[in-house]
Structure formats: structure tokens, C-alpha cells
Protein backbone atom coordinates (compact mmCIF):
# COMPACT_ATOMS: atom_id res chain seq x y z
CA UNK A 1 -51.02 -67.92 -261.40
CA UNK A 2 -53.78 -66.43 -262.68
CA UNK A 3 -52.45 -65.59 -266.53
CA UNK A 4 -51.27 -69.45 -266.37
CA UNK A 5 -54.65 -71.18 -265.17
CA UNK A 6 -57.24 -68.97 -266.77
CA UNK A 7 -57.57 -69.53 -270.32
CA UNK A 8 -61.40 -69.34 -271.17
CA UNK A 9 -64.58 -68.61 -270.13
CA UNK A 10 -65.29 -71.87 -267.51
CA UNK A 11 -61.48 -71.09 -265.91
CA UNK A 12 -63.08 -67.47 -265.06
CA UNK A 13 -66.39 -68.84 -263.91
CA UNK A 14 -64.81 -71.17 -261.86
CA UNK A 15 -61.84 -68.68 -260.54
CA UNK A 16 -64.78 -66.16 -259.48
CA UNK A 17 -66.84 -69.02 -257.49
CA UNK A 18 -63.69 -70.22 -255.92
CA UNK A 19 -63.36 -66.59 -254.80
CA UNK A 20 -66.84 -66.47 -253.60
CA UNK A 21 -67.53 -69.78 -251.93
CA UNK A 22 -64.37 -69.21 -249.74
CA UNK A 23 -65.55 -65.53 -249.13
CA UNK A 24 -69.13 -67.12 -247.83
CA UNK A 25 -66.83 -69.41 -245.84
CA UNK A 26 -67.85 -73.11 -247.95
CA UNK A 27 -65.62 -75.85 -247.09
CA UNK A 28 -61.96 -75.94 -249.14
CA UNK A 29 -61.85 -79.40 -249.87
CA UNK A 30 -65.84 -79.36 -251.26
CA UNK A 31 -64.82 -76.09 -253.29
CA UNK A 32 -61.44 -77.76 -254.48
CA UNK A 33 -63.36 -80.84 -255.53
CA UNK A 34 -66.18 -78.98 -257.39
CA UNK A 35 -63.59 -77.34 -259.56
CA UNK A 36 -61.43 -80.83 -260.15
CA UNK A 37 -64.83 -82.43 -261.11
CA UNK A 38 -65.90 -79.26 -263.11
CA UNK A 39 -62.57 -79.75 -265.17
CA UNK A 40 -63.08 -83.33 -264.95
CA UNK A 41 -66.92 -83.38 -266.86
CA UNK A 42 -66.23 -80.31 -269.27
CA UNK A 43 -62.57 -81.81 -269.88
CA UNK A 44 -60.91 -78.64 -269.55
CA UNK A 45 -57.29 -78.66 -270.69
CA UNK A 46 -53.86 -76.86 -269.40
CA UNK A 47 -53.51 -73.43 -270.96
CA UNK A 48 -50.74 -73.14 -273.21
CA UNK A 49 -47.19 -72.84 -271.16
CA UNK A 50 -45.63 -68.75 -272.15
CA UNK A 51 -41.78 -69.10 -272.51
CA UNK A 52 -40.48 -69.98 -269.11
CA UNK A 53 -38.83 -67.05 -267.46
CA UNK A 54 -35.47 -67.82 -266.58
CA UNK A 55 -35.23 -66.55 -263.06
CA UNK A 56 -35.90 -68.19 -259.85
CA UNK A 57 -38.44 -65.55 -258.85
CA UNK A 58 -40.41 -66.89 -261.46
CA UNK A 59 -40.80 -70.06 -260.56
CA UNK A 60 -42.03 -69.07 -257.00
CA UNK A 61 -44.73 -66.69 -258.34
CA UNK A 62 -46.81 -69.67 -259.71
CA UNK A 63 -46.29 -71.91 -257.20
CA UNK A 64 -44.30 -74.76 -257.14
CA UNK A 65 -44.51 -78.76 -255.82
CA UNK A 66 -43.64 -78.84 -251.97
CA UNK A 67 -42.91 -81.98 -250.91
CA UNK A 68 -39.16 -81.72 -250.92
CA UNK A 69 -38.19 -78.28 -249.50
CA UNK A 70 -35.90 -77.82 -246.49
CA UNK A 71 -37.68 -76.48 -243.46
CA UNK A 72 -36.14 -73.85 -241.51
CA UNK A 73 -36.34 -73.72 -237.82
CA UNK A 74 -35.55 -70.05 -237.14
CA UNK A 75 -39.12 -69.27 -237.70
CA UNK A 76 -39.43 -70.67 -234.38
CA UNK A 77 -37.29 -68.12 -232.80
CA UNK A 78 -39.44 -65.33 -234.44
CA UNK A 79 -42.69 -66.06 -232.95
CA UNK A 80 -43.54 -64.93 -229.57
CA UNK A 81 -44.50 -67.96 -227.41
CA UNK A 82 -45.81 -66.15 -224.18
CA UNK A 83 -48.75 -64.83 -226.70
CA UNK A 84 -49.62 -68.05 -227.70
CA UNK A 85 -53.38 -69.27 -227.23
CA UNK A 86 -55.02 -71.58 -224.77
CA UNK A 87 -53.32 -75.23 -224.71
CA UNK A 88 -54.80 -77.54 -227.41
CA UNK A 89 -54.01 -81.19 -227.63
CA UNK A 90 -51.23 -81.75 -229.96
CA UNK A 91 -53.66 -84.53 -231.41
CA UNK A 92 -56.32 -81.98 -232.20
CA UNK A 93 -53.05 -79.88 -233.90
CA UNK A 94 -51.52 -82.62 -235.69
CA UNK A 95 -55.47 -84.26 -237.10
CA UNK A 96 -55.61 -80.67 -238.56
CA UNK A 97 -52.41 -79.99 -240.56
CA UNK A 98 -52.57 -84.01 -241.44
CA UNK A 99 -55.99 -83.01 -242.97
CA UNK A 100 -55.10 -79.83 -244.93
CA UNK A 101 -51.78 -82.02 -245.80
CA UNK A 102 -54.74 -84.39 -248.02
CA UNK A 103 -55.70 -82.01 -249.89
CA UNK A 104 -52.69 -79.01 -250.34
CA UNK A 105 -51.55 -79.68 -253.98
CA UNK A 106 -50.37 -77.39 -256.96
CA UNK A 107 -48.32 -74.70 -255.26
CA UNK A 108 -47.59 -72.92 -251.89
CA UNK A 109 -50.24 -70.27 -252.75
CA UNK A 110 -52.86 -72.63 -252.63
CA UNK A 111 -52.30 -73.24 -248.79
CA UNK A 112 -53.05 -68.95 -247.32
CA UNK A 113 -56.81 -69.17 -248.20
CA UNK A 114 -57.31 -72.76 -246.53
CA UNK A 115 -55.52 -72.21 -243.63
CA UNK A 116 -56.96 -68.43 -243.38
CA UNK A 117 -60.49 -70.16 -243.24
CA UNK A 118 -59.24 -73.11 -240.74
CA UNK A 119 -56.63 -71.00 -238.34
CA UNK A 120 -58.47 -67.81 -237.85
CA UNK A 121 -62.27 -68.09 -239.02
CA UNK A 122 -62.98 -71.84 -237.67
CA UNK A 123 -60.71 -72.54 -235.08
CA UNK A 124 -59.50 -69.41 -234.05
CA UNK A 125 -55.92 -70.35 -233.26
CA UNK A 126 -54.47 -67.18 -235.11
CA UNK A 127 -55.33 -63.54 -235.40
CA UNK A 128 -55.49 -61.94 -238.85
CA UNK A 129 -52.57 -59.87 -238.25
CA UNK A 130 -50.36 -63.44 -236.65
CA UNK A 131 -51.70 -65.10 -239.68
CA UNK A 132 -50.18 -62.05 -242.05
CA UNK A 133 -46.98 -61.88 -240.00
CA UNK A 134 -46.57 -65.68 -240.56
CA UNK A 135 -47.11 -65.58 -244.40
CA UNK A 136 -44.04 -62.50 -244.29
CA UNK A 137 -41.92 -64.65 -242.28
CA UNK A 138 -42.05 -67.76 -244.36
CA UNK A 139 -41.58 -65.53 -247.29
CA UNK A 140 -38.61 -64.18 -245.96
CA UNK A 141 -36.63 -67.75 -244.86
CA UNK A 142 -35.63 -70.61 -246.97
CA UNK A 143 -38.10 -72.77 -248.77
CA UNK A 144 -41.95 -72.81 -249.48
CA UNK A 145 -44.40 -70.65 -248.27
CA UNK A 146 -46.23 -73.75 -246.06
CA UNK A 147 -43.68 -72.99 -243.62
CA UNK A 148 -46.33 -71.07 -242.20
CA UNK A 149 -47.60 -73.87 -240.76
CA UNK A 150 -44.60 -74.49 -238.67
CA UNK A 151 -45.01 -70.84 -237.72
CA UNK A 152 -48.65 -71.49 -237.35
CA UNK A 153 -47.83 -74.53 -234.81
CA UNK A 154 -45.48 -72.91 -232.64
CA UNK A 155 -47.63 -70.20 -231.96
CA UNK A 156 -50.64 -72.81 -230.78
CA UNK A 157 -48.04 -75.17 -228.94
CA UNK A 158 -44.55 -74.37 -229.02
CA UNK A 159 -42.03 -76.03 -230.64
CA UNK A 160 -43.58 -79.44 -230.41
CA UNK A 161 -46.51 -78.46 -232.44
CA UNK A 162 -44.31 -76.63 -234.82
CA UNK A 163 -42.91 -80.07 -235.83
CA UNK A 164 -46.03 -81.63 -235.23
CA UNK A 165 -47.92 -79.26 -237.43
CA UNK A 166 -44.82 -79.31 -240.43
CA UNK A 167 -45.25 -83.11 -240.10
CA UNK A 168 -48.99 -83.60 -240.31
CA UNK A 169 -48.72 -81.14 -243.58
CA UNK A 170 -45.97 -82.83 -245.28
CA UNK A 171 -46.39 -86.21 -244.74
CA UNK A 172 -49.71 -86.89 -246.87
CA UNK A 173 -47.79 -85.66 -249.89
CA UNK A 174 -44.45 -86.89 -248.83
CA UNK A 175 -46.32 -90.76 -249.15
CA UNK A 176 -47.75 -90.26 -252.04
CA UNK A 177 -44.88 -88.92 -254.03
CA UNK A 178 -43.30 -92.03 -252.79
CA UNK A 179 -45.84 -94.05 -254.38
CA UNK A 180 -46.40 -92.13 -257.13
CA UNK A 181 -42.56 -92.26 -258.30
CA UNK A 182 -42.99 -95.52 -259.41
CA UNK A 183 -45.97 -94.83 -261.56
CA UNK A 184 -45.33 -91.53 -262.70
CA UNK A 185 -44.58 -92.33 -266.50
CA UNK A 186 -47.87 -94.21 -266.38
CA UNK A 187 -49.82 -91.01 -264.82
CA UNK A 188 -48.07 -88.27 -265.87
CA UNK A 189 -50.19 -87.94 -269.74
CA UNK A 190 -53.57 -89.51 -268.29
CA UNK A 191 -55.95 -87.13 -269.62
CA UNK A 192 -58.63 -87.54 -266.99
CA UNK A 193 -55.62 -85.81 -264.38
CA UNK A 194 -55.27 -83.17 -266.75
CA UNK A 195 -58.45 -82.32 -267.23
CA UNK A 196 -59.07 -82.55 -263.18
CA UNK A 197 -56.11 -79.99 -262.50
CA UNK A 198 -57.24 -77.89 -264.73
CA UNK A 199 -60.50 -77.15 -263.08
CA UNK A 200 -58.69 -77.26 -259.79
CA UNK A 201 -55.82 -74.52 -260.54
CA UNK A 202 -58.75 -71.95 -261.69
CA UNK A 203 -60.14 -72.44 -258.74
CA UNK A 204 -56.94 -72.05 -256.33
CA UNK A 205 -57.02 -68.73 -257.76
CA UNK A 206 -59.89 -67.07 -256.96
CA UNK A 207 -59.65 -68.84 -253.57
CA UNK A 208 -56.44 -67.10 -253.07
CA UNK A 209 -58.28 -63.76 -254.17
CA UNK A 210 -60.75 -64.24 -250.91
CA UNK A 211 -57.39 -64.43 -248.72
CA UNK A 212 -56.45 -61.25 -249.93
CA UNK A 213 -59.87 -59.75 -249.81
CA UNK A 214 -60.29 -61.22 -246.57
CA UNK A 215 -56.61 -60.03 -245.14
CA UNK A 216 -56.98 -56.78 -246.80
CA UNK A 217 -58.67 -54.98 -243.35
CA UNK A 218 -55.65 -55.74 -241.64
CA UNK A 219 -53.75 -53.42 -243.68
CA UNK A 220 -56.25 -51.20 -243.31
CA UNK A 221 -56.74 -49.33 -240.30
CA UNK A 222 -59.62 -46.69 -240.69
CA UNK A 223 -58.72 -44.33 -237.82
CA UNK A 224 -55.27 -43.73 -239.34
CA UNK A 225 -55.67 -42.13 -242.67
CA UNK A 226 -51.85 -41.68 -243.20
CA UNK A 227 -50.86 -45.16 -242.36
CA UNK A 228 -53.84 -46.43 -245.26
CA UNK A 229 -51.79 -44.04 -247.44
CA UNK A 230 -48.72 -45.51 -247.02
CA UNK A 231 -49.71 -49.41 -246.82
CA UNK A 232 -51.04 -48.40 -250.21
CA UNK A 233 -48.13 -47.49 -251.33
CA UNK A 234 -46.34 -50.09 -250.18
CA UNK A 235 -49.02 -52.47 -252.19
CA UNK A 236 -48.34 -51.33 -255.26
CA UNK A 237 -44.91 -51.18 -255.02
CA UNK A 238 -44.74 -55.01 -254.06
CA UNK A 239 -46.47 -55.60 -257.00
CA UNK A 240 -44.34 -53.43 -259.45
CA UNK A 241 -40.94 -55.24 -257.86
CA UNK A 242 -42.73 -58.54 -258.13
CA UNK A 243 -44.94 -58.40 -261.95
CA UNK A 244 -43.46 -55.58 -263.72
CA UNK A 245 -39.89 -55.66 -262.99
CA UNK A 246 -39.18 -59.44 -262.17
CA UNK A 247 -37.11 -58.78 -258.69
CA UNK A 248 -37.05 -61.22 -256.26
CA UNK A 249 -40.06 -61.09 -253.28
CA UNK A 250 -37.16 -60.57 -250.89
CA UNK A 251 -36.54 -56.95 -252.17
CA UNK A 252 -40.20 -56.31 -251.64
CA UNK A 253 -40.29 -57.61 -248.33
CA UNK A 254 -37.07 -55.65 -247.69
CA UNK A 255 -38.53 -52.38 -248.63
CA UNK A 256 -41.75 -53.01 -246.54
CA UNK A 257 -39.35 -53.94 -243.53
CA UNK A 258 -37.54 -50.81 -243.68
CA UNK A 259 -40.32 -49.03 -244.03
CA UNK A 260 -42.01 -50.38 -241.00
CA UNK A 261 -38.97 -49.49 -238.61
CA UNK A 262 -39.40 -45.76 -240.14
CA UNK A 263 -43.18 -45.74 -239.34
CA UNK A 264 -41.99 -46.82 -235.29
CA UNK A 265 -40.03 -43.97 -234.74
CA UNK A 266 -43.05 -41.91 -236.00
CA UNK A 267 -45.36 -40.17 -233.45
CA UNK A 268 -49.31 -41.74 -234.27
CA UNK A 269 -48.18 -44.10 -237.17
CA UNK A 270 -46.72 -46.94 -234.79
């Protein structure tokens, strides 16, 4: 995402204070519009496309439009429901997805640093390590990463506020690609939305940066220096399978999997 929104100088700046307003925990939406309206004043333009890589892993890695995927409902079946937290109103649940639903555009990425902030530092509905089990789980069934929030909704209030949360995410853009079908050869070359996205995307990056920076502890564990070694490892080979060689996230995901069910037959690692 990075090599395809960051093109100069003002993409950085704005990638880096993405990165560290989230990290200092500033609102999404305010940091979102700040980098539209950046884009917007300095009219910032799309960096040139590369040649389009021909493989469906491609496409994923910088982050598709959502509105349209098919939502699975096994990711219902994975989550533990006897660990979920105190009851919250399902209007309380549904207000909140509705609300990140207003502002979630230009790719699945963009959604793990906003709902990072919202689920675990704000409203405390999910622990770091639920929140990094639910962005593995909706990487490994069918369709976009926002699953998550039906994962994320299950765990606060079962399966009704799985669908409640999947609805309140989906619908905002759902609407508005309905209206916006009918204007979108009128919209589609407006400069003013070009320059706007291209102060937004920058931004979406570095805010995606803070996730990881934020998630990284959880990987982490300082009182077993082994287990650092080997999450490590596992790092860098997700990202070789992923940048360097083009596989699909699935056999990354695979090898961390199997390597997990090694570590629990392991004496101190489990």
C-alpha cells in the first residue's frame, strides 16, 4: 500500500503523522479528514499505477472496495462465546460499527488501526491478543478482512451482534454505492476526489503502521526468549511469502498455524 500511495515528500509527511496521531491515540475520523483535506488544499495527485500484477494475492495486498463481499458465518463457530465480555446493548454495538461503517473507505487494511483504537483502547470490548486472533481468522475465511467485525461482534454479544455489528459496518457503504452508481461517470474524474484520496491513502498507511506497532507486544512476550525468537522468524517469513515471492496470505497463515500446534506440544513455549 505503501509503494502505491507514497509518491513524494507530503505522502511521507502525512504517512508518518497518520502513524503518530493514531500512536498518541487522536481520533480516526479527525486524522482521516486532515489527510483528505491536506490532499484536498496541496492537490496532491494518485501516484502513477506499476503494471498490475496478475494474481489475486495482489489485489488483496493493497486493499480492495468492500461493499460487495460474501460474509462467512463460520467465524462465528471459531470464537469462544463463554469468554465473551460483560453484556452491552446491541444499540450501543450496532451505533459503533454503523459509525466506523461512515468513514471505512479505500481497502480492508484501513479498518485494523480504527477498530484497534475503538475495540481495545476506548471501549475495551477486545483484548490485544482477541483482536490479533480475529484479524488471522478473517484472513483465513472467504472475503475481506472487515469480517473481523463480525468476529469482533460475536465475541461482545453472540451471534446477534455478529450480524448486528457486519450490518452497522456495511450498510453506510452499501447506500452509498447505491447512490453513487448512478453518478459514477459524473464523479469518477472530479479532480477535487482525487486530490482528497490521495491525501487520505498516505495517511491509511502510516495509521496501519501504529496497528502494527501497537500489536507488536503481543507477539512479544519478554519472559520467553525462545518464543520472541521464533515469532521473529515467523515475521519475516510472512513477509518473504507475501512481498518477495508473491504466494498467497493463506500459505503464510498456514505455516504460522502449523507452527503454533508444534510450539503446544513443547514444554515452556505453550
Amino acid at each position: 500500500m505503501g509503494q502505491k500511495a507514497i509518491g513524494s515528500y507530503v505522502a511521507l509527511g502525512l504517512a508518518i503523522g497518520g502513524c503518530i496521531a493514531t500512536l498518541t491515540k487522536v481520533n480516526p475520523v479527525l486524522i482521516l479528514s486532515v489527510g483528505g483535506i491536506v490532499g484536498l488544499l496541496l492537490k496532491l495527485t494518485p501516484r502513477k499505477p506499476q503494471p498490475k500484477k496478475t494474481t489475486e494475492q495482489s489485489q488483496a495486498a493493497i486493499g480492495l472496495p468492500l461493499a460487495m463481499e460474501v460474509l462467512p458465518h463460520e467465524i462465528a463457530q471459531l470464537a469462544d462465546k463463554t469468554s465473551a465480555p460483560a453484556t452491552i446493548s446491541l444499540v450501543s454495538l450496532g451505533l459503533t460499527f454503523l459509525k466506523v461503517g461512515f468513514v471505512f473507505f479505500g481497502g480492508g487494511f484501513v479498518l485494523i488501526p480504527i477498530l484497534k483504537q475503538l475495540l481495545i483502547d476506548n471501549l475495551h470490548w477486545l483484548t490485544q491478543q482477541e483482536f490479533i486472533d480475529g484479524v488471522a481468522i478473517s484472513q483465513l475465511t472467504p472475503g475481506p478482512i472487515a469480517v473481523i467485525s463480525t468476529f469482533a461482534g460475536f465475541r461482545v454479544a453472540g451471534l446477534t451482534g455478529a450480524v448486528i455489528a457486519t450490518i452497522g459496518l456495511f450498510l453506510p457503504s452499501i447506500v452509498l454505492m447505491f447512490i453513487l452508481a448512478n453518478y459514477y461517470q459524473k464523479v469518477r474524474h472530479l479532480q477535487p476526489v482525487k486530490h482528497f484520496l490521495s491525501g487520505v491513502n498516505p495517511t491509511v498507511v502510516g495509521m496501519i503502521v501504529s496497528a502494527a506497532i501497537n500489536l507488536a507486544p503481543s507477539i512479544l512476550p519478554i519472559d520467553q526468549p525462545i518464543r520472541i525468537g521464533i515469532n521473529l522468524a515467523l515475521l519475516a517469513i510472512g513477509l518473504l511469502v507475501i512481498v518477495k515471492l508473491k504466494w498467497h496470505p493463506a500459505i503464510g497463515l498456514a505455516i504460522g498455524a502449523i507452527t503454533g500446534v508444534i510450539i503446544g506440544f513443547i514444554p515452556g513455549l505453550n
